[in-house]
Protein backbone atom coordinates (compact mmCIF):
# COMPACT_ATOMS: atom_id res chain seq x y z
CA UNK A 1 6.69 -18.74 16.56
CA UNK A 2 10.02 -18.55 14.17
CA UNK A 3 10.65 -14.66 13.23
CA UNK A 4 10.72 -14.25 9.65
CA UNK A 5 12.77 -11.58 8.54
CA UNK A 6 10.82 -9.50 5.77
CA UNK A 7 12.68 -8.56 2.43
CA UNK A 8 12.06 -7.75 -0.66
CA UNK A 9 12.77 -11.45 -2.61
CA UNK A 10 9.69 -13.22 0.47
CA UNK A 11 7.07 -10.07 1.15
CA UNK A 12 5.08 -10.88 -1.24
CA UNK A 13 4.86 -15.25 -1.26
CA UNK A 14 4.34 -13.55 2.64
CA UNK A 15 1.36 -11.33 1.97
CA UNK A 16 -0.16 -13.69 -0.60
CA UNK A 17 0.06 -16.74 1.77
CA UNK A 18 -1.64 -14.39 4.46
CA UNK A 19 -4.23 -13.29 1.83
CA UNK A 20 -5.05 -16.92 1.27
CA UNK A 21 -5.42 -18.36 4.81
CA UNK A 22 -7.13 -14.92 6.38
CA UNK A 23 -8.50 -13.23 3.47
CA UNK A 24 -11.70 -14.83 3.32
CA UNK A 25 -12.61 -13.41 7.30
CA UNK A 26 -15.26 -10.59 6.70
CA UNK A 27 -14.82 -7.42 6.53
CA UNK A 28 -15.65 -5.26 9.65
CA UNK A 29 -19.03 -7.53 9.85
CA UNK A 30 -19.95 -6.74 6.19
CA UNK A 31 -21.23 -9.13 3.59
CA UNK A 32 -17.63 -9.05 1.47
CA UNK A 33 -14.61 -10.28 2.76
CA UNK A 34 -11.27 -8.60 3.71
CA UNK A 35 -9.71 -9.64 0.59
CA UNK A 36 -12.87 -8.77 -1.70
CA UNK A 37 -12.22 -5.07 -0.12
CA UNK A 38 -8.94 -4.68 -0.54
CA UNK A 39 -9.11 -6.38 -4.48
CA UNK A 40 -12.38 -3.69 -4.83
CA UNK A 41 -9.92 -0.41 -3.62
CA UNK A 42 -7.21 -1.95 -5.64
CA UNK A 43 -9.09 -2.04 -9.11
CA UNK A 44 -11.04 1.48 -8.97
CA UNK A 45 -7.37 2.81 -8.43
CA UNK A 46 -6.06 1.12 -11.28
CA UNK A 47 -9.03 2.05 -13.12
CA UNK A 48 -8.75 5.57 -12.09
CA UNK A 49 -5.65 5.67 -13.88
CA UNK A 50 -2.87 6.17 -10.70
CA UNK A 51 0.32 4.73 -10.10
CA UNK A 52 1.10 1.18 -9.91
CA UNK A 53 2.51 2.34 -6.32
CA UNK A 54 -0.79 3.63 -5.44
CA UNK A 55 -2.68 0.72 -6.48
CA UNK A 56 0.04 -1.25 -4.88
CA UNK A 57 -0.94 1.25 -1.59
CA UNK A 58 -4.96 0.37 -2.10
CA UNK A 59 -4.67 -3.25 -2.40
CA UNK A 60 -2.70 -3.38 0.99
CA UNK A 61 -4.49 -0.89 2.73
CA UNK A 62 -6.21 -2.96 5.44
CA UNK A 63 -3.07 -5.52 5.86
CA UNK A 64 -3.38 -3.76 9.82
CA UNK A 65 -6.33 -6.17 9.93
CA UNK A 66 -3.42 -9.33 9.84
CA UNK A 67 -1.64 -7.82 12.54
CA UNK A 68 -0.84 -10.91 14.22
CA UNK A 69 0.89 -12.21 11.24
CA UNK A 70 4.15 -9.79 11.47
CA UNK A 71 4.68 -10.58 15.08
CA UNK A 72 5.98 -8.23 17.24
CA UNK A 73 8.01 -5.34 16.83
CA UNK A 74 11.34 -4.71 18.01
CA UNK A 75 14.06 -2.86 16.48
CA UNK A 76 16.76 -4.13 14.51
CA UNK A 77 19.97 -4.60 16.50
């Protein structure tokens, strides 16, 4: 698996192309799926009248769920 390295001009064709191919997976054995959740916590923030960084926050809230997507960790060099 090729590393990508995660910036600000690919993170989010990165989390949308994650959101596409996983998001439909249920969530925690519910009847919604991962991505219905996070789009749910994303809109009663926005509605709630926060920050766009909060809702930003919300929407990505359960991204730990796509762990295997961001490989694995080691410290820049």
């Amino acid at each position: 698996m090729r590393k990508l390295k995660l910036d600000k001009t690919n993170i989010v064709s990165f989390l949308a192309d994650i959101f596409k191919r996983r998001g439909a997976e249920c969530y925690l054995g519910g009847k919604i799926s991962t991505v219905e959740h996070m789009l749910q916590s994303a809109a009663l923030s926005e509605v709630s009248g926060v920050s766009d960084e909060l809702i930003a926050a919300t929407l990505l809230h359960d991204v730990g769920h796509f762990t295997s997507e961001f490989g694995t960790y080691s410290p820049e060099e």
